[in-house]
Protein backbone atom coordinates (compact mmCIF):
# COMPACT_ATOMS: atom_id res chain seq x y z
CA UNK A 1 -6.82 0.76 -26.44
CA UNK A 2 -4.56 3.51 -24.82
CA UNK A 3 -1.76 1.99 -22.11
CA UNK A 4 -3.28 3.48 -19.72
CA UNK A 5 -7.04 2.16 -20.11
CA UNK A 6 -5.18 -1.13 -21.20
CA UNK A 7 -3.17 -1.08 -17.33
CA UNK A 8 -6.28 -0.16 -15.52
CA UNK A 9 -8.32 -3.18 -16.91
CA UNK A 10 -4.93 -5.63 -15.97
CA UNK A 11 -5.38 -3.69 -12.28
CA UNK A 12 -9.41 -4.72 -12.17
CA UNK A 13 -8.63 -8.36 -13.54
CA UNK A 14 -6.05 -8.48 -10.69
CA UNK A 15 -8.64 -7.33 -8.00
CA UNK A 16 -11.59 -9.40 -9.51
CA UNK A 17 -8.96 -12.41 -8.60
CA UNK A 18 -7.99 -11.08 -5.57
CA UNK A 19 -11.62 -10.66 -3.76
CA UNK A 20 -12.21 -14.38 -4.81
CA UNK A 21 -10.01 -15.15 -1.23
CA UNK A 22 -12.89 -13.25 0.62
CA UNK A 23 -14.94 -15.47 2.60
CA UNK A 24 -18.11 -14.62 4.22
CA UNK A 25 -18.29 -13.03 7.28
CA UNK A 26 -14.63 -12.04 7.37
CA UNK A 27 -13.27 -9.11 8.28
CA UNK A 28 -11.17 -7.05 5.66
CA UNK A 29 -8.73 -4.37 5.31
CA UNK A 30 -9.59 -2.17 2.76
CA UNK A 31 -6.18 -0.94 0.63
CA UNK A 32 -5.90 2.47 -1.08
CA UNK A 33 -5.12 3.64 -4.65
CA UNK A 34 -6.47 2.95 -8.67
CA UNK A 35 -5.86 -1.15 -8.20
CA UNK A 36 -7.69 -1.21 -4.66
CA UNK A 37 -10.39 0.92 -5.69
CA UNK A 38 -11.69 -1.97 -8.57
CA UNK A 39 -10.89 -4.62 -5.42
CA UNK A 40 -13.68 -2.45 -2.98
CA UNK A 41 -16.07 -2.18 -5.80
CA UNK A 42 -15.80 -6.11 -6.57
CA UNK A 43 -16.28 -6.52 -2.81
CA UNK A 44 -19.37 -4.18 -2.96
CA UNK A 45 -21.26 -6.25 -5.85
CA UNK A 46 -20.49 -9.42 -3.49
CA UNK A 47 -22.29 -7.89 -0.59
CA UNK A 48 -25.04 -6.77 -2.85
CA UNK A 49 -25.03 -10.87 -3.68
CA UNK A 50 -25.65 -11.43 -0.13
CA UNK A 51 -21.99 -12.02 1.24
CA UNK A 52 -21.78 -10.38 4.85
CA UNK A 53 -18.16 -8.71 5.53
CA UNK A 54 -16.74 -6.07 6.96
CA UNK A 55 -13.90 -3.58 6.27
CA UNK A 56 -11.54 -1.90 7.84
CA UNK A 57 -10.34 1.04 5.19
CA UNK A 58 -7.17 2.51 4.59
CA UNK A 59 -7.91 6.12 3.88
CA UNK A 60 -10.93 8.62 3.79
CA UNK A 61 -11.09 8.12 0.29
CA UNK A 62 -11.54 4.39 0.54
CA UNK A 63 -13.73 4.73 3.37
CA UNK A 64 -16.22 6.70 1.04
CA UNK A 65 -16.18 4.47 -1.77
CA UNK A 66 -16.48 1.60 0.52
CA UNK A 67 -19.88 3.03 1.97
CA UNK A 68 -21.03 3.90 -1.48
CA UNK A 69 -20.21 0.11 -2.31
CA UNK A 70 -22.84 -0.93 0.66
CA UNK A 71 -19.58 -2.04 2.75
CA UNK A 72 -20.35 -2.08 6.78
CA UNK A 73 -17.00 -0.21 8.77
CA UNK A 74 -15.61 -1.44 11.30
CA UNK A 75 -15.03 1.41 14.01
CA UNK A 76 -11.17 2.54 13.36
CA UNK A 77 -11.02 2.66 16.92
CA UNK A 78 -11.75 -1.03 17.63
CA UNK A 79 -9.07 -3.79 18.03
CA UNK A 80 -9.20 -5.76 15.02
CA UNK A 81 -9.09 -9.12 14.02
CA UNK A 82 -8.36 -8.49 10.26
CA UNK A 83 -8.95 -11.94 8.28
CA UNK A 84 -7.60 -10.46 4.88
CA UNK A 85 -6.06 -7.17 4.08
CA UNK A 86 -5.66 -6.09 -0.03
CA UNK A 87 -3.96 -3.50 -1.34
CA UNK A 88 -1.57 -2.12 -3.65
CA UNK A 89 1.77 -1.51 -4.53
CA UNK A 90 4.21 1.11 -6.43
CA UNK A 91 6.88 -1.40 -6.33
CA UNK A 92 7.48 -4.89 -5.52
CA UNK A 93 10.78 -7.17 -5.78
CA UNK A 94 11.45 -10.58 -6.39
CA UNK A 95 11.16 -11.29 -2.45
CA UNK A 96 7.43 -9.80 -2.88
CA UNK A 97 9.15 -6.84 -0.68
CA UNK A 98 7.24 -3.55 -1.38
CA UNK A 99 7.61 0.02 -1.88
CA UNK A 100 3.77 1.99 -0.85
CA UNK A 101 2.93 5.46 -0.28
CA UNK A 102 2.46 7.17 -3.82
CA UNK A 103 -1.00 8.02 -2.54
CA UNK A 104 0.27 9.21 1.21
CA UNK A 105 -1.72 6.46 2.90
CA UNK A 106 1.12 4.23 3.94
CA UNK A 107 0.99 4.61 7.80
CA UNK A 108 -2.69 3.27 7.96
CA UNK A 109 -1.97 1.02 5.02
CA UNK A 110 0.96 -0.63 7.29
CA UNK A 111 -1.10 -0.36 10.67
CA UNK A 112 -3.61 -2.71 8.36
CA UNK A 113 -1.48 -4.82 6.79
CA UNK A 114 0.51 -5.77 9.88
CA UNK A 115 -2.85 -6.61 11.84
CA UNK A 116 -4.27 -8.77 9.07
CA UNK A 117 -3.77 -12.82 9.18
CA UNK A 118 -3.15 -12.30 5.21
CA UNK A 119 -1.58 -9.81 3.30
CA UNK A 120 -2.76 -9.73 -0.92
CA UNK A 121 -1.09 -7.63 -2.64
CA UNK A 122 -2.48 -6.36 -6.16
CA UNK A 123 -0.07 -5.42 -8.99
CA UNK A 124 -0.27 -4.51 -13.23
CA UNK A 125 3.03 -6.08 -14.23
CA UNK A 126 4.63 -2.96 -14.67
CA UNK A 127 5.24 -2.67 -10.94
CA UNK A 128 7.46 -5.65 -11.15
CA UNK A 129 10.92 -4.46 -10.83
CA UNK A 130 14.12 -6.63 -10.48
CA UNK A 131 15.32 -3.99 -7.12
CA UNK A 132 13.49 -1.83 -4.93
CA UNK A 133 14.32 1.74 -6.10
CA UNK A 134 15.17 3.93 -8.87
CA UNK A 135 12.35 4.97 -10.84
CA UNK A 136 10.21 5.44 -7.71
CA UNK A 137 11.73 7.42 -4.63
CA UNK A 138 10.64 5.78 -1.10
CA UNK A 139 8.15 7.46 0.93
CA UNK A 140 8.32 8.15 4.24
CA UNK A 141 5.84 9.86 6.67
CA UNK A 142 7.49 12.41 9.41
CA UNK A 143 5.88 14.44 12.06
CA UNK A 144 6.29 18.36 11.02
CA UNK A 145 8.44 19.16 13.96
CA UNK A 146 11.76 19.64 12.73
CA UNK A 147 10.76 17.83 9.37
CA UNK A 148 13.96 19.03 7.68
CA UNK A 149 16.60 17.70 10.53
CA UNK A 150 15.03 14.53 10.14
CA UNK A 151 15.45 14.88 6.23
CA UNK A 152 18.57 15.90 6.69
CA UNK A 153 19.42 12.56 9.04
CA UNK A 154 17.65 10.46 5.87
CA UNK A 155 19.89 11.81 3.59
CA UNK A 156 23.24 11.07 5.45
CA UNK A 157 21.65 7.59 6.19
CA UNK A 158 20.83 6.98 2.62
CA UNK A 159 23.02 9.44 1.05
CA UNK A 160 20.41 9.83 -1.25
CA UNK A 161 18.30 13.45 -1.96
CA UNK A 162 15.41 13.73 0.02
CA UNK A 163 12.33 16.06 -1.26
CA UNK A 164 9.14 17.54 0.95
CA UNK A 165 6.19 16.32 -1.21
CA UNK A 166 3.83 19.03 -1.70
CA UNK A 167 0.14 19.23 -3.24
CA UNK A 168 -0.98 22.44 -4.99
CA UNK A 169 2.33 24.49 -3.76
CA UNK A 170 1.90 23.39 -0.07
CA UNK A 171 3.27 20.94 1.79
CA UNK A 172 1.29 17.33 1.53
CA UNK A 173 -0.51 16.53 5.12
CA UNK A 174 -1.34 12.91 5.68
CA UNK A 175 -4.58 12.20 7.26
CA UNK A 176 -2.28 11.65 10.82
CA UNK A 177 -1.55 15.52 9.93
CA UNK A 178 1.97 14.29 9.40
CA UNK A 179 3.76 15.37 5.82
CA UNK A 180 5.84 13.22 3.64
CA UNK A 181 9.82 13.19 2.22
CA UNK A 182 10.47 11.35 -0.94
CA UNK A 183 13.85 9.45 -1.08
CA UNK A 184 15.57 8.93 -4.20
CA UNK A 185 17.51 6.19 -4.10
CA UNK A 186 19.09 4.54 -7.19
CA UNK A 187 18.61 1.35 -6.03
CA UNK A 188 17.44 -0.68 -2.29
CA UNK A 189 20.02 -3.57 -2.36
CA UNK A 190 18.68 -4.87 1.32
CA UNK A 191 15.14 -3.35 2.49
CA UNK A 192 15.19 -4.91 5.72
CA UNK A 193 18.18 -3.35 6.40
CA UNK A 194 16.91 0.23 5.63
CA UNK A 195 13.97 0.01 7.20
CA UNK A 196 15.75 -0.93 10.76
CA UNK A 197 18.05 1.48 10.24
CA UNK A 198 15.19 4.36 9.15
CA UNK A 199 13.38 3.42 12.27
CA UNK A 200 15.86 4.75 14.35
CA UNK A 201 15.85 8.42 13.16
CA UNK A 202 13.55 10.62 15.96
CA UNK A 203 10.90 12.33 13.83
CA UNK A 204 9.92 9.27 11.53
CA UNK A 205 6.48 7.91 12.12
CA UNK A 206 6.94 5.05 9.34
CA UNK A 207 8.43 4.35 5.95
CA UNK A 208 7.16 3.26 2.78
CA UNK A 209 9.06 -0.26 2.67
CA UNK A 210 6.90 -3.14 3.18
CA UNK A 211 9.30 -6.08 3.99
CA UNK A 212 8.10 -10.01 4.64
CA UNK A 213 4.36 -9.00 5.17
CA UNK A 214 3.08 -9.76 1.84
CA UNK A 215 1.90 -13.85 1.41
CA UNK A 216 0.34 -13.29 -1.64
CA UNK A 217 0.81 -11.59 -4.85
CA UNK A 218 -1.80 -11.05 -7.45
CA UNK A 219 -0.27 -9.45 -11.32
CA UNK A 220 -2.67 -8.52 -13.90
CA UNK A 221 -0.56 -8.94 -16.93
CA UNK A 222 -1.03 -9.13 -20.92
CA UNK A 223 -0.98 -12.45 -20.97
CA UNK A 224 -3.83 -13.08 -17.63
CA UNK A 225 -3.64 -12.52 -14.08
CA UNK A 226 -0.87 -14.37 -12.32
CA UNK A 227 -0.91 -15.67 -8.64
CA UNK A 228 2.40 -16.05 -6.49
CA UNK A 229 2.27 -17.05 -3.24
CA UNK A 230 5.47 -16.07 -0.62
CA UNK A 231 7.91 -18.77 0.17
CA UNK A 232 7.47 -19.95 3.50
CA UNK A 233 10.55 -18.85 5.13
């Protein structure tokens, strides 16, 4: 079995745990990426089984798969009262503190996850990493309007290099039309911290740091799937 077949299969066992919190009749943000993709098509087979939900998905492309899956949408427009909201993760700490946005979905994938009673998050143990950081720059989404001052203000905040993520030679547009700057940072000592201190530079809409939302989080490792639930603070 290749690694990579081998870390897909610990990302399905992970969602295959993770869609056993779904109740019916709930309401339920729909994450995006490789590990939320198996969660939406677990979620499709349970409404197939006669469970009645509804989701609320992160991006186009989950939105798709989620009507292919037999999932009802929720209007994006609507207030919602999410009862559950899964998704993945590039990175997450010790503190369950996260780094998203590999896939460029973060801003809706925050929106949801802030809205939602509960937060799962969905790992393969390799996301696991002691501090935030280092082998996976932060993303952050910022309007195109003077994207490179507002790099530049990143990288005296961070003093870190910043890079303009691009897709096929052009520069990557989020679905919000916005584009996205990579920081490379060797290491994110205190997350809280930088995300305050991100927030206050004009031309960022939000960052990929994901700090005290998640209560739960689901690994799919070698040796089984793994459930950790947040400290109570």
């Amino acid at each position: 079995m290749t690694q990579q077949h081998n870390l897909d299969s610990l990302k399905k066992a992970a969602a295959l745990k993770a869609v056993e919190f779904v109740r019916d009749g709930m309401v339920v943000g729909l994450g995006t990426g490789s590990t939320a993709n198996h969660m939406v098509v677990a979620l499709g087979e349970k409404v197939r089984a006669g469970m009645r939900l509804r989701g609320v998905p992160t991006s186009a492309e989950t939105a798709a798969l989620a009507k292919k899956s037999g999932i009802t949408l929720i209007d994006a427009d609507n207030r919602w009262e999410i009862d559950v909201a899964i998704d993945g993760a590039d990175q997450v700490d010790p503190d369950f503190n996260l780094i998203k946005g590999g896939g460029g979905a973060l801003l809706k994938e925050k929106i949801v996850a802030a809205s939602a009673r509960q937060f799962i998050v969905l790992v393969d143990h390799t996301k696991q990493v002691p501090v935030l950081g280092g082998s996976f720059p932060l993303p952050i989404e910022v309007i195109p309007f003077g994207w490179g001052s507002t790099a530049r203000e990143i990288e005296a905040l961070t003093k870190s290099r910043v890079t303009l993520r691009e897709r096929n030679g052009a520069p990557f547009k989020t679905e919000a039309g916005n584009v996205i700057v990579d920081v490379h940072l060797a290491r994110i000592d205190q997350p809280r911290d930088l995300e305050i201190a991100l927030n206050q530079i004009p031309g960022i809409v939000e960052t990929g740091l994901f700090v005290g939302r998640t209560n739960i989080l689901i690994i799919g490792t070698p040796q089984g799937v793994q459930t950790q639930h947040a400290p109570r603070l």
